[in-house]
N, C-alpha and C. Protein backbone atom coordinates (compact mmCIF):
# COMPACT_ATOMS: atom_id res chain seq x y z
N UNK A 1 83.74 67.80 51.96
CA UNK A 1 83.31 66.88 53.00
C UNK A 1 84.31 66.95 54.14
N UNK A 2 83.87 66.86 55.09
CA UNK A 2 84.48 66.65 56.38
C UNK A 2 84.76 65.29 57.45
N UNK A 3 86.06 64.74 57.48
CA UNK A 3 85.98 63.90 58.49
C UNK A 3 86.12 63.71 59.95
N UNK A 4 85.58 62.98 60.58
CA UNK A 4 85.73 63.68 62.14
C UNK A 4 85.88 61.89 62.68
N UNK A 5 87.02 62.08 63.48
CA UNK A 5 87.24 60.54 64.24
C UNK A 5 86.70 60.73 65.15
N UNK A 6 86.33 59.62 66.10
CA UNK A 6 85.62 59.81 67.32
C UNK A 6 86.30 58.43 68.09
N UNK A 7 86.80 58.65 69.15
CA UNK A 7 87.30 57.67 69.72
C UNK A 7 86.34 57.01 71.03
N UNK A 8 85.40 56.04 70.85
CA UNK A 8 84.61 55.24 71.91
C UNK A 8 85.05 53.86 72.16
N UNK A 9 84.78 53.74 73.57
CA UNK A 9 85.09 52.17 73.77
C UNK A 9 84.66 51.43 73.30
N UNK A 10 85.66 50.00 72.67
CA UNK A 10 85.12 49.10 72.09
C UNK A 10 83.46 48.38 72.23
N UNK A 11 83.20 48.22 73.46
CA UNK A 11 81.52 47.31 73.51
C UNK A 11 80.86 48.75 73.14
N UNK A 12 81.08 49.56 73.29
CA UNK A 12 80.18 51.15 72.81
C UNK A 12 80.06 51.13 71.24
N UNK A 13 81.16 50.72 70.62
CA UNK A 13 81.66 50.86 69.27
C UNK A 13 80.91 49.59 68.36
N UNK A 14 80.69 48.47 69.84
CA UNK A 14 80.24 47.08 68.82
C UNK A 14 78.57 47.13 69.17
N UNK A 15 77.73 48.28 70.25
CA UNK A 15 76.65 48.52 70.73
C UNK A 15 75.82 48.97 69.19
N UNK A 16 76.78 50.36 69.21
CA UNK A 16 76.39 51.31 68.04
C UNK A 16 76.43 50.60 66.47
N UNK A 17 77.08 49.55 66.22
CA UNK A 17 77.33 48.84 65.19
C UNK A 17 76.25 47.48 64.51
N UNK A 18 75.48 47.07 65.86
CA UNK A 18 74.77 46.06 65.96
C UNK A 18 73.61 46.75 66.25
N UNK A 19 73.18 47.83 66.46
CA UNK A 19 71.88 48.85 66.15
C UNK A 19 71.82 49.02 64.94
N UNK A 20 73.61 49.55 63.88
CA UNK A 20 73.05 49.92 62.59
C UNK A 20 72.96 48.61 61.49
N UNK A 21 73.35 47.32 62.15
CA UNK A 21 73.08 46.32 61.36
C UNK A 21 71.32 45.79 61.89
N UNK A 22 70.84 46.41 62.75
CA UNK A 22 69.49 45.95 63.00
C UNK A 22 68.50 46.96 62.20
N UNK A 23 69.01 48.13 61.72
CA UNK A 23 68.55 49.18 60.81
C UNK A 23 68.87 48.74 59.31
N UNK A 24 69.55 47.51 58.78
CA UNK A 24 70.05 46.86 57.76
C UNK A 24 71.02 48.31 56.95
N UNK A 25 71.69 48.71 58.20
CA UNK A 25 73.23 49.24 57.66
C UNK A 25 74.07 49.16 58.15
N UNK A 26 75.24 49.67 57.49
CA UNK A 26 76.41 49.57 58.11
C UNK A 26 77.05 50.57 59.44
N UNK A 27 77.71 50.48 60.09
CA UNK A 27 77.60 51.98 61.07
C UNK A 27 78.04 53.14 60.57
N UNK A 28 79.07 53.54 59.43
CA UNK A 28 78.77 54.77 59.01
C UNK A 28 76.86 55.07 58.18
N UNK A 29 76.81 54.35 57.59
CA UNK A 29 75.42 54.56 56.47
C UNK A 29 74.73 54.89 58.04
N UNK A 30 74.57 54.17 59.28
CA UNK A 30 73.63 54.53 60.11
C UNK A 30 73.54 55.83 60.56
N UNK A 31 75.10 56.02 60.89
CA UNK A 31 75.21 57.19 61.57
C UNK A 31 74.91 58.60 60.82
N UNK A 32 75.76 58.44 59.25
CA UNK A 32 75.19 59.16 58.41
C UNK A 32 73.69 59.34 58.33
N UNK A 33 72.93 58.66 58.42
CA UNK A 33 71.44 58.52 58.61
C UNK A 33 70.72 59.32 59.35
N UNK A 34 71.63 58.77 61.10
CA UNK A 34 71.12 59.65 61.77
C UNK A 34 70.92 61.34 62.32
N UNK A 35 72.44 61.28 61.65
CA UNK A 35 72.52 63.11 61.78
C UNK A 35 72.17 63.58 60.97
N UNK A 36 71.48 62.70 59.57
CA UNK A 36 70.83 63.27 58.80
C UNK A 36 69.39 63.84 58.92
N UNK A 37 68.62 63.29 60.25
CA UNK A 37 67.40 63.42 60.58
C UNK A 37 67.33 65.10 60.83
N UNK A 38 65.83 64.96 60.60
CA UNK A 38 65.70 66.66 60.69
C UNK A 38 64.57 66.62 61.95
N UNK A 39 64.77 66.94 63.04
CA UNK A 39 63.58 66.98 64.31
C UNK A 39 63.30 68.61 64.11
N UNK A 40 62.31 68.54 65.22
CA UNK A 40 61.94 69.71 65.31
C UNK A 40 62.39 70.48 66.66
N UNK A 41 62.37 71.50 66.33
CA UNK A 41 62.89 72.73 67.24
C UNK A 41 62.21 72.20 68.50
N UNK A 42 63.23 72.29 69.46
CA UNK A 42 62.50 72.16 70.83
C UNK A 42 62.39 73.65 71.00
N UNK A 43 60.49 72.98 71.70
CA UNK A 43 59.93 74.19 72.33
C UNK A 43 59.50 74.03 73.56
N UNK A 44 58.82 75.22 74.64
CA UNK A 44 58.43 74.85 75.51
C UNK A 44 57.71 73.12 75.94
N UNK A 45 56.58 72.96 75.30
CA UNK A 45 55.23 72.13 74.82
C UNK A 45 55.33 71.33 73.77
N UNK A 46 54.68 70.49 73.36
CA UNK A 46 54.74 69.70 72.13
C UNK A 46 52.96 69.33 72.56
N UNK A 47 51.94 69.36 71.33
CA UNK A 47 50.74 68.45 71.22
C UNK A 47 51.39 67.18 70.90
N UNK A 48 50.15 66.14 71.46
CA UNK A 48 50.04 64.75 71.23
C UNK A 48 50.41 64.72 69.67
N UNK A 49 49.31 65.21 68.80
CA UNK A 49 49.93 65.29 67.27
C UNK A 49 50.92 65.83 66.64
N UNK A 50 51.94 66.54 67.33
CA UNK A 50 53.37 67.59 67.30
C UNK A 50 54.10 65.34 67.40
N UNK A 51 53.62 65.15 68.29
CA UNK A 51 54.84 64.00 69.03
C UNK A 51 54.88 63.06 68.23
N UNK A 52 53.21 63.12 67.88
CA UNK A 52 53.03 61.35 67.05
C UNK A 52 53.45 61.84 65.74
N UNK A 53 53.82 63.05 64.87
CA UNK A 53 54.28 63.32 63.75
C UNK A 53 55.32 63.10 63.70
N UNK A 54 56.49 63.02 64.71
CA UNK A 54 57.82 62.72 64.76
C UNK A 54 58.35 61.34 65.09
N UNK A 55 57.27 60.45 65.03
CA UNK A 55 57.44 59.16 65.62
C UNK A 55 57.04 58.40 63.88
N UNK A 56 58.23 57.72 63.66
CA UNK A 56 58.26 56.56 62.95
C UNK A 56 57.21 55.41 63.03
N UNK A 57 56.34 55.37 63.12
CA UNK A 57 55.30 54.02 63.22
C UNK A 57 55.46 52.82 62.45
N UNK A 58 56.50 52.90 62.12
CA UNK A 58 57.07 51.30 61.28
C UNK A 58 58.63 51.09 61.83
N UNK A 59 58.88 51.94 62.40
CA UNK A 59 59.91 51.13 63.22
C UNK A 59 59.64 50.27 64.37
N UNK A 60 60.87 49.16 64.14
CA UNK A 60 60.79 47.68 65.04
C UNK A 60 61.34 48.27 66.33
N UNK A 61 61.34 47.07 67.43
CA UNK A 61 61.22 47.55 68.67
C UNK A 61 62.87 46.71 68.52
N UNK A 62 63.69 47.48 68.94
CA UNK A 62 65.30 46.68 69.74
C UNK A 62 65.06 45.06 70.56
N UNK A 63 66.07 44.46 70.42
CA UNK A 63 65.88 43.51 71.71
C UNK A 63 65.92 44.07 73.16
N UNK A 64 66.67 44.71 73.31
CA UNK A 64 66.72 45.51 74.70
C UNK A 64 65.30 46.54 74.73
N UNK A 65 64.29 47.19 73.93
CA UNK A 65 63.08 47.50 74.37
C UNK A 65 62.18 46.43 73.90
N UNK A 66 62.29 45.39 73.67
CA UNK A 66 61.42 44.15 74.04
C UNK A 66 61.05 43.61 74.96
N UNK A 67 62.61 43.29 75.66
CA UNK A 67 62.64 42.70 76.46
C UNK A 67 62.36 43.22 77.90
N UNK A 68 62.43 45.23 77.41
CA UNK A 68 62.12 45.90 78.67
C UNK A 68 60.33 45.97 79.22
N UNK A 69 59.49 45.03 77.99
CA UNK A 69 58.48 45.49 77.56
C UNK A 69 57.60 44.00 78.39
N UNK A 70 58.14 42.98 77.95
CA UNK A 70 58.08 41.91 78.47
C UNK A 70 58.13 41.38 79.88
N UNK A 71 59.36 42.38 79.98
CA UNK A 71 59.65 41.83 81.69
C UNK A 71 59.14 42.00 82.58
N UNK A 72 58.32 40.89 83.65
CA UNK A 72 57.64 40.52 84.44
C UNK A 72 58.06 42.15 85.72
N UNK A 73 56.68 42.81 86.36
CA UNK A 73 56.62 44.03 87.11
C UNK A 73 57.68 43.23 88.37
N UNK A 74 58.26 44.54 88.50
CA UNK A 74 59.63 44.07 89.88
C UNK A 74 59.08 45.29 91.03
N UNK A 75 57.66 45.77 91.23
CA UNK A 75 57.46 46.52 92.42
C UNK A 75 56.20 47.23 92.31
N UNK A 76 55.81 48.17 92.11
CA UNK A 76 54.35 48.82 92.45
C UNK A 76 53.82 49.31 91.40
N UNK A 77 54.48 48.54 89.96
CA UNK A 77 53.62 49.91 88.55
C UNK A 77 52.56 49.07 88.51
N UNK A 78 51.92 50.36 88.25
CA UNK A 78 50.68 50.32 88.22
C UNK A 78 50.32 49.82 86.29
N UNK A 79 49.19 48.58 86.30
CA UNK A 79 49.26 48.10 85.18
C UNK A 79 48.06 48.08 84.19
């Protein structure tokens, strides 16, 4: 096994920490987690069904994409 330190700023360090307690882990178990994921080869293109195969459909939405989801239009999108 290999260890590797990584030195990030503290609110970066307590960002990444309070994502893997919203994943109900700890931030190594998360992080371990995440580089454990296997994606797929980027290619030129991806089909709609290439995209939606790589998408989790039972994962919860963050407070920060809730709240990006929620928040009242601030200019011309179209709705």
């Amino acid at each position: 096994m290999t260890t590797v330190n990584i030195d990030i700023p503290d609110d970066r360090a307590a960002s990444l920490s309070a994502e893997a307690h919203a994943h109900g882990m700890d931030l190594k178990g998360w992080i371990e987690s995440v580089l454990s994921t296997k994606t797929a080869p980027r290619r030129g293109r991806y089909t709609a069904a290439e995209l939606a195969a790589l998408c989790d459909a039972g994962a919860s939405l963050s407070d920060e994409e809730r709240a990006w989801l929620e928040a009242p239009p601030v200019g011309r999108e179209v709705l």
